[in-house]
C-alpha atoms as a PDB file:
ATOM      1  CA  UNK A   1      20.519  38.662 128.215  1.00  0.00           C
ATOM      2  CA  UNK A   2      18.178  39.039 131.456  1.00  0.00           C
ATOM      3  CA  UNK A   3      16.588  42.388 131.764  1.00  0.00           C
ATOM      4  CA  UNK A   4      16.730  44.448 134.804  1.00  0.00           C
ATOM      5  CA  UNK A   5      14.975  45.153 137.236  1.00  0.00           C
ATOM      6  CA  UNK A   6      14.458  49.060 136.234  1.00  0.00           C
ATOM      7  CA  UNK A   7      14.482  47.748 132.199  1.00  0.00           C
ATOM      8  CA  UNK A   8      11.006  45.696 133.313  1.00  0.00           C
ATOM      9  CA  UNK A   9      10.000  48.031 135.356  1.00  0.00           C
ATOM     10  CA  UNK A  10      10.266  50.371 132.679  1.00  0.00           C
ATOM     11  CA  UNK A  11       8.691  48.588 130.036  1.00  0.00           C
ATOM     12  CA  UNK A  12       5.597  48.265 132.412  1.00  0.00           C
ATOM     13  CA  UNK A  13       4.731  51.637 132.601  1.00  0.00           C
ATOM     14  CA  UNK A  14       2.298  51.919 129.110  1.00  0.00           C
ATOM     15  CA  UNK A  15       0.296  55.276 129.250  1.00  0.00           C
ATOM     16  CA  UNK A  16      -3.132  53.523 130.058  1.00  0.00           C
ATOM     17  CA  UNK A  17      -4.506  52.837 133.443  1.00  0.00           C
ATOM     18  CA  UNK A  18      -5.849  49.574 132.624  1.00  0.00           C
ATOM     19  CA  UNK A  19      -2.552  48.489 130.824  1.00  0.00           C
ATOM     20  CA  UNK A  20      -0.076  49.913 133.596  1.00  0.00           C
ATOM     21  CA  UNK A  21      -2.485  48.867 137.115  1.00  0.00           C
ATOM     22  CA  UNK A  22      -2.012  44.808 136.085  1.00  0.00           C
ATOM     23  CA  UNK A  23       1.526  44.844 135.056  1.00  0.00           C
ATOM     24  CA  UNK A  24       2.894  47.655 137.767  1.00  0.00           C
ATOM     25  CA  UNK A  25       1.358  45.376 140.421  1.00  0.00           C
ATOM     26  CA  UNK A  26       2.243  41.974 138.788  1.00  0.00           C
ATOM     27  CA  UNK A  27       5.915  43.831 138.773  1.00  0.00           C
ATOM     28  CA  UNK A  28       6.023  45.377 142.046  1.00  0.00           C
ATOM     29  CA  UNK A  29       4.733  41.733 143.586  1.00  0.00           C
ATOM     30  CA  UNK A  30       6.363  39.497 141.434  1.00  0.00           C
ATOM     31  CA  UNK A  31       9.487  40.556 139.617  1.00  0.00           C
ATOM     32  CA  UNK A  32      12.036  39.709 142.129  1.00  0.00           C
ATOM     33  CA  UNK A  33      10.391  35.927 142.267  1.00  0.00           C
ATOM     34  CA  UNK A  34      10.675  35.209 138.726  1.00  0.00           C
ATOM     35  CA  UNK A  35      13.262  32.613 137.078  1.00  0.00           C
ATOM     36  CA  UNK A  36      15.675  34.082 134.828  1.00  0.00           C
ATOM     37  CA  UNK A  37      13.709  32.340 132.193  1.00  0.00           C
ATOM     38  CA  UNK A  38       9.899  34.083 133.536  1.00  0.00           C
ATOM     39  CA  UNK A  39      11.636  37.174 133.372  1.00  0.00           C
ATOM     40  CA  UNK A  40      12.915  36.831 129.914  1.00  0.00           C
ATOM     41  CA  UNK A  41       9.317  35.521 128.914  1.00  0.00           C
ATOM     42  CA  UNK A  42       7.547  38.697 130.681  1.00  0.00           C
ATOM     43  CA  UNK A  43      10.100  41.373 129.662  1.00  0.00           C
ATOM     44  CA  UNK A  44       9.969  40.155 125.494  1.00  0.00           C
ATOM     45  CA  UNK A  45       5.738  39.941 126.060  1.00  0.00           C
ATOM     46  CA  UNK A  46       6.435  44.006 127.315  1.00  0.00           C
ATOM     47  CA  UNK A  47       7.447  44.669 123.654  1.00  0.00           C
ATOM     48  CA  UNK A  48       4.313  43.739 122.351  1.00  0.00           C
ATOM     49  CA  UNK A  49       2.079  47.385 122.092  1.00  0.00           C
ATOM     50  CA  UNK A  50      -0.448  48.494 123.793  1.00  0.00           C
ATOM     51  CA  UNK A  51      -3.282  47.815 121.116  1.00  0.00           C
ATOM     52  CA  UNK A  52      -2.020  44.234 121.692  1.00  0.00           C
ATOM     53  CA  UNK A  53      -1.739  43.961 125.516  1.00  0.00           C
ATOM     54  CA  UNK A  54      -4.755  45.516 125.465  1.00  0.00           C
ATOM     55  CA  UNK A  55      -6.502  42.322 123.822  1.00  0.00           C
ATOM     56  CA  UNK A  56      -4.923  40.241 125.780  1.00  0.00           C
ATOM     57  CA  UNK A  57      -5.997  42.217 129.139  1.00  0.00           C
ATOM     58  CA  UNK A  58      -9.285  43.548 128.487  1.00  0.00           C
ATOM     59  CA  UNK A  59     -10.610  41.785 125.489  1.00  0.00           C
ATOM     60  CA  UNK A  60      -9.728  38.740 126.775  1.00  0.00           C
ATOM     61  CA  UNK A  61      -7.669  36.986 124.038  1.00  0.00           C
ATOM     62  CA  UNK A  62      -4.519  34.916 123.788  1.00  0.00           C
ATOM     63  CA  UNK A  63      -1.071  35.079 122.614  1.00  0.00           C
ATOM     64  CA  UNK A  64       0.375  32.136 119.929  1.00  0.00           C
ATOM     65  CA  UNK A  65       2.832  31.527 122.403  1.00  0.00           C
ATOM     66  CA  UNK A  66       2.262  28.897 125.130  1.00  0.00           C
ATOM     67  CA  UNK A  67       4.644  30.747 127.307  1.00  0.00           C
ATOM     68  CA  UNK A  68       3.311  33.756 127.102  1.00  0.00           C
ATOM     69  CA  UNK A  69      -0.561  32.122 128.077  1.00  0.00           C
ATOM     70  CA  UNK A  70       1.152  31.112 130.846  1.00  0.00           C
ATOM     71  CA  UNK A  71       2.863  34.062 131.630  1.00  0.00           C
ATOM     72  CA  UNK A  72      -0.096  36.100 131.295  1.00  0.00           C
ATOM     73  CA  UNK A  73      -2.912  33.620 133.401  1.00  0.00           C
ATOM     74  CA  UNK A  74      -0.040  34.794 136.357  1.00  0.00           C
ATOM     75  CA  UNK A  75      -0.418  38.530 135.295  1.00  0.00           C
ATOM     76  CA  UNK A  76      -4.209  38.383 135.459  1.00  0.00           C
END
């Protein structure tokens, strides 16, 4: 099933600044570009939590998932 548009949007929104400012804007600029498949990649990364994203944003480090490296070099 492909999320919508208000389900990502949703999903984005984290409770930290430095979580929500990347994926807001990656959302707001890129959401309605994405392949059905992107989307499905970014919206099953936005169940990952925060302590997680937060690795991968700040910290620097990189999901198992070759998808979701690629998904997040575009997010950063």
């Amino acid at each position: 099933m492909i999320p919508s548009d208000g389900q990502v949007r949703w999903k984005c929104r984290r409770g930290m600044l430095e979580l929500d400012t990347p994926l807001v804007r990656f959302c707001d600029q890129h959401l309605s570009s994405l392949s059905d498949d992107d989307r499905s990649t970014f919206f099953s990364m936005l169940q990952e939590e925060d302590m997680v994203w937060w690795d991968w944003l700040i910290e620097g480090k990189k999901p198992d998932n070759p998808e979701w490296i690629a998904m997040l070099a575009r997010i950063k």
